[in-house]
PDB file of N, CA and C in Angstrom:
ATOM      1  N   UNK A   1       6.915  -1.294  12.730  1.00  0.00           N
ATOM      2  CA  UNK A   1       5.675  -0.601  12.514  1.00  0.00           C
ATOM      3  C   UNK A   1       4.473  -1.521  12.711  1.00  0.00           C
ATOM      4  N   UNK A   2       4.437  -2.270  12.466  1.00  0.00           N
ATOM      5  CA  UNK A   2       3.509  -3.680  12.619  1.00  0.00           C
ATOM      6  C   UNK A   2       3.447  -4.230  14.247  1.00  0.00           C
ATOM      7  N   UNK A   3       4.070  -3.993  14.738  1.00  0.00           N
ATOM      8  CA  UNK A   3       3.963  -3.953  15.778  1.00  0.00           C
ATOM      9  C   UNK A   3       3.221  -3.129  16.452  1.00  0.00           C
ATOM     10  N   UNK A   4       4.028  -1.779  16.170  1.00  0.00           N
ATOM     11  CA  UNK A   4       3.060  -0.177  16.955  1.00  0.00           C
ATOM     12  C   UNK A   4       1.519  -0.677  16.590  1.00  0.00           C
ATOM     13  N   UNK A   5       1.430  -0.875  15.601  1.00  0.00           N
ATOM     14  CA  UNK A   5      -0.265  -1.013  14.934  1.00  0.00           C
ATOM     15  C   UNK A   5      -0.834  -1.837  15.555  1.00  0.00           C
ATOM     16  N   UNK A   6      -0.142  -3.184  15.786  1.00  0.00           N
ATOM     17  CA  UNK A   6      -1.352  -4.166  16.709  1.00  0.00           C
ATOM     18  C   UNK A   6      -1.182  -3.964  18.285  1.00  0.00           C
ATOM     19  N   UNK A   7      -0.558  -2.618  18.393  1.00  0.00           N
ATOM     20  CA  UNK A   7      -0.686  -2.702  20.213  1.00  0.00           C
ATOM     21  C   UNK A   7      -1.388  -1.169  19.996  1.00  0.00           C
ATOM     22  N   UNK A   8      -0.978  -0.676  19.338  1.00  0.00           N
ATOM     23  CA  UNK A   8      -2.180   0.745  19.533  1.00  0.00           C
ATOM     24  C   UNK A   8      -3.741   1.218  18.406  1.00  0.00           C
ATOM     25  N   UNK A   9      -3.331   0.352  17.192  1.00  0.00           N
ATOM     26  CA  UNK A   9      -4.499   0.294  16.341  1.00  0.00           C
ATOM     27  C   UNK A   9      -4.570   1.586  15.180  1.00  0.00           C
ATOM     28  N   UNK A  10      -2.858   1.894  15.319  1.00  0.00           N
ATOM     29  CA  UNK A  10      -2.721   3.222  14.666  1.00  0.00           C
ATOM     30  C   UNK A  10      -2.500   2.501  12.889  1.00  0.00           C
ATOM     31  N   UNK A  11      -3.021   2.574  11.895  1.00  0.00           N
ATOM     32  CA  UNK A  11      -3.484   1.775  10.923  1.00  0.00           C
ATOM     33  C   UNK A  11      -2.352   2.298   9.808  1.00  0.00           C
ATOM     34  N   UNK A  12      -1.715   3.644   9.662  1.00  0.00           N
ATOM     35  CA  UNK A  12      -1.374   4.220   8.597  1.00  0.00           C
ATOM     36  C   UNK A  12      -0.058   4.347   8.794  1.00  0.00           C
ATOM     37  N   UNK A  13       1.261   3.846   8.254  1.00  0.00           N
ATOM     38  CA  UNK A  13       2.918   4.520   8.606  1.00  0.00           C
ATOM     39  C   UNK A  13       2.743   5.010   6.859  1.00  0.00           C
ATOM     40  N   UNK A  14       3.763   6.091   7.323  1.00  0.00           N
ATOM     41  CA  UNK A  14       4.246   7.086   6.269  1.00  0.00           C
ATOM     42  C   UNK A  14       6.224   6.401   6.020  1.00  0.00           C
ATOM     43  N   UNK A  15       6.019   5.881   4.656  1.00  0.00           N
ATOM     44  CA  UNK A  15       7.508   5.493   4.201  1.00  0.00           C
ATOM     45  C   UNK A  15       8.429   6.902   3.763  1.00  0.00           C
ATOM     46  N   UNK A  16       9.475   7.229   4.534  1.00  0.00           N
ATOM     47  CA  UNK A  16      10.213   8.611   4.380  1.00  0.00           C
ATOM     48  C   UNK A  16      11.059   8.630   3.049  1.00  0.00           C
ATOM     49  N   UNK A  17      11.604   7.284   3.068  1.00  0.00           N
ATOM     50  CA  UNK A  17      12.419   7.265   1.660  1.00  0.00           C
ATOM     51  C   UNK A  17      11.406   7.958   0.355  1.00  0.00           C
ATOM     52  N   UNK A  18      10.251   7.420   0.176  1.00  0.00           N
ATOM     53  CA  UNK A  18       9.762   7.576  -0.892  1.00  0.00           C
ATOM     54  C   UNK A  18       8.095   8.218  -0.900  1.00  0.00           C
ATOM     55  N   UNK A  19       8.001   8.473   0.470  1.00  0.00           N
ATOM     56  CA  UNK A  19       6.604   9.410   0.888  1.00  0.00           C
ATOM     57  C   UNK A  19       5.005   8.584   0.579  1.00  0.00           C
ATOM     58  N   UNK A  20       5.391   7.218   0.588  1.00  0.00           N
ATOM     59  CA  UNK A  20       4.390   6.554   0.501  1.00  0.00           C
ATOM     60  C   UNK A  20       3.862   6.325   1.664  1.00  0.00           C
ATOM     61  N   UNK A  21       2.848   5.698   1.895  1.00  0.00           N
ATOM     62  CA  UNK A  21       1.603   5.509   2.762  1.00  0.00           C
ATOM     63  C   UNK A  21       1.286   4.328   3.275  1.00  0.00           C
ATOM     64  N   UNK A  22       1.010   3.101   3.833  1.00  0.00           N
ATOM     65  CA  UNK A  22       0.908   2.170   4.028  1.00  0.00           C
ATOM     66  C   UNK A  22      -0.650   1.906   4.974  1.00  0.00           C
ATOM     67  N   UNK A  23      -1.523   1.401   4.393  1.00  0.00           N
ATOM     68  CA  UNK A  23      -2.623   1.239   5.338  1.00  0.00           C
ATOM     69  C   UNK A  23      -2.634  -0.323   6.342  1.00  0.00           C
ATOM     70  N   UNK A  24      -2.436  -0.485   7.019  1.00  0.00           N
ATOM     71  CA  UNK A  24      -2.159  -1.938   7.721  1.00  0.00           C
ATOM     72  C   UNK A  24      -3.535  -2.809   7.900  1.00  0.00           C
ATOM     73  N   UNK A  25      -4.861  -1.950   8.076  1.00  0.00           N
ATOM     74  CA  UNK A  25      -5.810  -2.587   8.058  1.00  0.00           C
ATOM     75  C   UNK A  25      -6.336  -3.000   6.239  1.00  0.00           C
ATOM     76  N   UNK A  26      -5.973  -1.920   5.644  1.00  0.00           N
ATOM     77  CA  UNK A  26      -6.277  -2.367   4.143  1.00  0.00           C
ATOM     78  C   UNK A  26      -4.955  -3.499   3.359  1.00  0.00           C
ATOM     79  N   UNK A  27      -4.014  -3.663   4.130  1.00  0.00           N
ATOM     80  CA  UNK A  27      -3.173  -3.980   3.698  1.00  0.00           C
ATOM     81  C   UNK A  27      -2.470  -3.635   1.974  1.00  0.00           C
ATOM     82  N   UNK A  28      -2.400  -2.388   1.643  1.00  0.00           N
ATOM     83  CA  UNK A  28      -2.650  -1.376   0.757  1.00  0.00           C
ATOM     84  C   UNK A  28      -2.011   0.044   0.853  1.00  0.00           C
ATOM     85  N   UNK A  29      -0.956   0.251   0.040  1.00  0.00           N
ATOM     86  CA  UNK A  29      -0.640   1.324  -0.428  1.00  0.00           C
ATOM     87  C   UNK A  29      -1.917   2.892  -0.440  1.00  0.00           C
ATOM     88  N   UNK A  30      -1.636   3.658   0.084  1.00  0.00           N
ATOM     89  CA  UNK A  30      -2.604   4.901  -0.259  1.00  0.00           C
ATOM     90  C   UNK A  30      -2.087   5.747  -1.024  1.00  0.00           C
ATOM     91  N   UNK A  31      -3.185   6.196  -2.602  1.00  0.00           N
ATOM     92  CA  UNK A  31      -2.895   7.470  -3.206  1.00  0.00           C
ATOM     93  C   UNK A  31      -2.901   8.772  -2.252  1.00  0.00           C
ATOM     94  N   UNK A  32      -1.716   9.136  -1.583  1.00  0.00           N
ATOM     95  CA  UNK A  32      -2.230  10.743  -0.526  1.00  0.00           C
ATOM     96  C   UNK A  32      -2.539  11.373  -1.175  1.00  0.00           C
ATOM     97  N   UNK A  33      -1.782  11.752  -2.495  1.00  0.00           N
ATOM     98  CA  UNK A  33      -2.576  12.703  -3.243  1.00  0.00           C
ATOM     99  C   UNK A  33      -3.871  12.918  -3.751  1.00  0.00           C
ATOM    100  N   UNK A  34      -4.660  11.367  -3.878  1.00  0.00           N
ATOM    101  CA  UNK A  34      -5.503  11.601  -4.163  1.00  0.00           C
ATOM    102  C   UNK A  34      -7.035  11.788  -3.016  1.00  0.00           C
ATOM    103  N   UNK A  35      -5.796  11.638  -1.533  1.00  0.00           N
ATOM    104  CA  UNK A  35      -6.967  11.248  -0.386  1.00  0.00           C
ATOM    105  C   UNK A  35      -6.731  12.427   0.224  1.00  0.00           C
ATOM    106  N   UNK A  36      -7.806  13.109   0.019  1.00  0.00           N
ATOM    107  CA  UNK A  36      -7.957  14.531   0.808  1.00  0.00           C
ATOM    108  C   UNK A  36      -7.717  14.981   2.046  1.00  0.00           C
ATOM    109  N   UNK A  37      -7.935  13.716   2.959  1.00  0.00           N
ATOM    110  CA  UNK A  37      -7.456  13.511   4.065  1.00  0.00           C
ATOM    111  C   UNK A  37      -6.099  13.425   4.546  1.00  0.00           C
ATOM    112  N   UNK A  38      -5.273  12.679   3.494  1.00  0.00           N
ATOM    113  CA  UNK A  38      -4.188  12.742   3.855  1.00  0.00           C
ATOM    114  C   UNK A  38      -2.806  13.437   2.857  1.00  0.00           C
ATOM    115  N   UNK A  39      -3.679  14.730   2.341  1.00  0.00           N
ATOM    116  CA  UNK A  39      -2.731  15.811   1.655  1.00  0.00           C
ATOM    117  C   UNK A  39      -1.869  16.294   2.313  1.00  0.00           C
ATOM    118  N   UNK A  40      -2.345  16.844   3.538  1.00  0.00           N
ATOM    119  CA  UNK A  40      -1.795  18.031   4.427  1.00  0.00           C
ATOM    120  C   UNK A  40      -0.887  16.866   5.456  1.00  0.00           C
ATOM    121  N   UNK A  41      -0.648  15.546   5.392  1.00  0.00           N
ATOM    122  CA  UNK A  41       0.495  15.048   6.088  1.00  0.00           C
ATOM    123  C   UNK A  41       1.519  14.560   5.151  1.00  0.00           C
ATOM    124  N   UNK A  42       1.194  14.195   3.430  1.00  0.00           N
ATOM    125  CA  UNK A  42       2.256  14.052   3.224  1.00  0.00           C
ATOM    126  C   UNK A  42       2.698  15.424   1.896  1.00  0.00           C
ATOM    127  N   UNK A  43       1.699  16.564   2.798  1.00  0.00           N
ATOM    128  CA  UNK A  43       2.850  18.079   2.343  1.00  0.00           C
ATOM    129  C   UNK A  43       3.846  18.628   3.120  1.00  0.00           C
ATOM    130  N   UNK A  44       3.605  18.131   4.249  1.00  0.00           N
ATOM    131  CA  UNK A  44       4.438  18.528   5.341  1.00  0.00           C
ATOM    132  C   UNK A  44       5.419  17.590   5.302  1.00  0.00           C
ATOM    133  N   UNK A  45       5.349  16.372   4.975  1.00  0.00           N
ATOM    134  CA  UNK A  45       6.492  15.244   4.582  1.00  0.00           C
ATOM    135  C   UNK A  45       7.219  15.706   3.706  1.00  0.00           C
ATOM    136  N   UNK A  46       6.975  15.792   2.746  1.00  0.00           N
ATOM    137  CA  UNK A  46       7.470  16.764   1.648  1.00  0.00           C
ATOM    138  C   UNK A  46       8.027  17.715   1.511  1.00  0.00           C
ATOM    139  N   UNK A  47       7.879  18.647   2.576  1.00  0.00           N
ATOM    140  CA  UNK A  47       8.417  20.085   2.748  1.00  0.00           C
ATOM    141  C   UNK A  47       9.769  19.641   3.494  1.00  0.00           C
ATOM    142  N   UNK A  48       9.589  18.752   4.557  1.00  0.00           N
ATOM    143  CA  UNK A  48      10.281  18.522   5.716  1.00  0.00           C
ATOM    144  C   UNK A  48      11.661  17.684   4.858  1.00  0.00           C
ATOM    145  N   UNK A  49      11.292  16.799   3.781  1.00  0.00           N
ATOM    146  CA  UNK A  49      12.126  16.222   3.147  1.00  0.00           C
ATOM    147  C   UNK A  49      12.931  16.954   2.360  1.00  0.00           C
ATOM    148  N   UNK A  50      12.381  17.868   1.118  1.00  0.00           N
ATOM    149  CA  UNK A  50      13.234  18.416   0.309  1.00  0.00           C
ATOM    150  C   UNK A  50      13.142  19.693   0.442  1.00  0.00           C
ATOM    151  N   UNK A  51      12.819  20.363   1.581  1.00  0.00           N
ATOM    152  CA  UNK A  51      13.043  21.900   1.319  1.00  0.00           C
ATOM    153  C   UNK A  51      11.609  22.741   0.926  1.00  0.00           C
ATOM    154  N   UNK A  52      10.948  22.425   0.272  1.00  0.00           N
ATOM    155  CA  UNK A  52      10.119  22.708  -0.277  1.00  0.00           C
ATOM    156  C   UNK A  52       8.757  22.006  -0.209  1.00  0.00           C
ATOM    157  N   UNK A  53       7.577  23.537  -0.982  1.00  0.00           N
ATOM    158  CA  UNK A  53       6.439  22.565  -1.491  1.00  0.00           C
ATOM    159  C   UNK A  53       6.424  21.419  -2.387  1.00  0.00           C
ATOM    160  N   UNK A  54       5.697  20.059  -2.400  1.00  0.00           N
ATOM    161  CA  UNK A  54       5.339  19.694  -3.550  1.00  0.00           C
ATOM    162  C   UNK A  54       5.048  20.621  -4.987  1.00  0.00           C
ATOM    163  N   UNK A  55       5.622  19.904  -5.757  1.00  0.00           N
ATOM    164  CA  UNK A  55       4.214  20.688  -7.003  1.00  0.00           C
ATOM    165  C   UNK A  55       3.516  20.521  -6.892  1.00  0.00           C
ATOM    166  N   UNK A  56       2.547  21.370  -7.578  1.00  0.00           N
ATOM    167  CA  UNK A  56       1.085  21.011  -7.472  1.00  0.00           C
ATOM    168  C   UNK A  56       0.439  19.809  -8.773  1.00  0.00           C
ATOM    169  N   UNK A  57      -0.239  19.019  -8.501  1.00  0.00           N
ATOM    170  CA  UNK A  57      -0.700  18.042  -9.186  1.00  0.00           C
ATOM    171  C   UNK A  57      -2.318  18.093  -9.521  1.00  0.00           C
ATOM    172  N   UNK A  58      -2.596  18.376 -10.782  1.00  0.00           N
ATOM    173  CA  UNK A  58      -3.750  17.722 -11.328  1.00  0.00           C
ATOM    174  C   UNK A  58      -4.513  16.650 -11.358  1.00  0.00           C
ATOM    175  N   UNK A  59      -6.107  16.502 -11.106  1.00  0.00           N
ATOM    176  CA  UNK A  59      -6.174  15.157 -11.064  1.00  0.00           C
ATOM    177  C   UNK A  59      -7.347  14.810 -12.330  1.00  0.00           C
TER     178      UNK A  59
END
């Protein structure tokens, strides 16, 4: 993945085991849930993984 990123500049991999986020330029974990931006990719991760919606989460 570190690779793809310094030849195309694509900054963000999605970890499947555990639906985490990885920012390569922040070098930093992302809350998706809490980044609005990136709800709707890891709901579809989510769906695609277990069948289903997430629950829904409060913030």
């Amino acid at each position: 993945m570190l690779q793809h990123y310094q030849q195309t500049s694509h900054c963000l991999a999605l970890g499947y085991s555990d639906l985490s986020i990885w920012c390569f330029s922040c070098e930093a974990f992302l809350a998706a849930q809490m980044i609005q931006q990136l709800r709707p990719v890891h709901e579809i991760a989510y769906i695609l993984k277990f069948g289903e919606a997430p629950p829904f989460r409060t913030v």
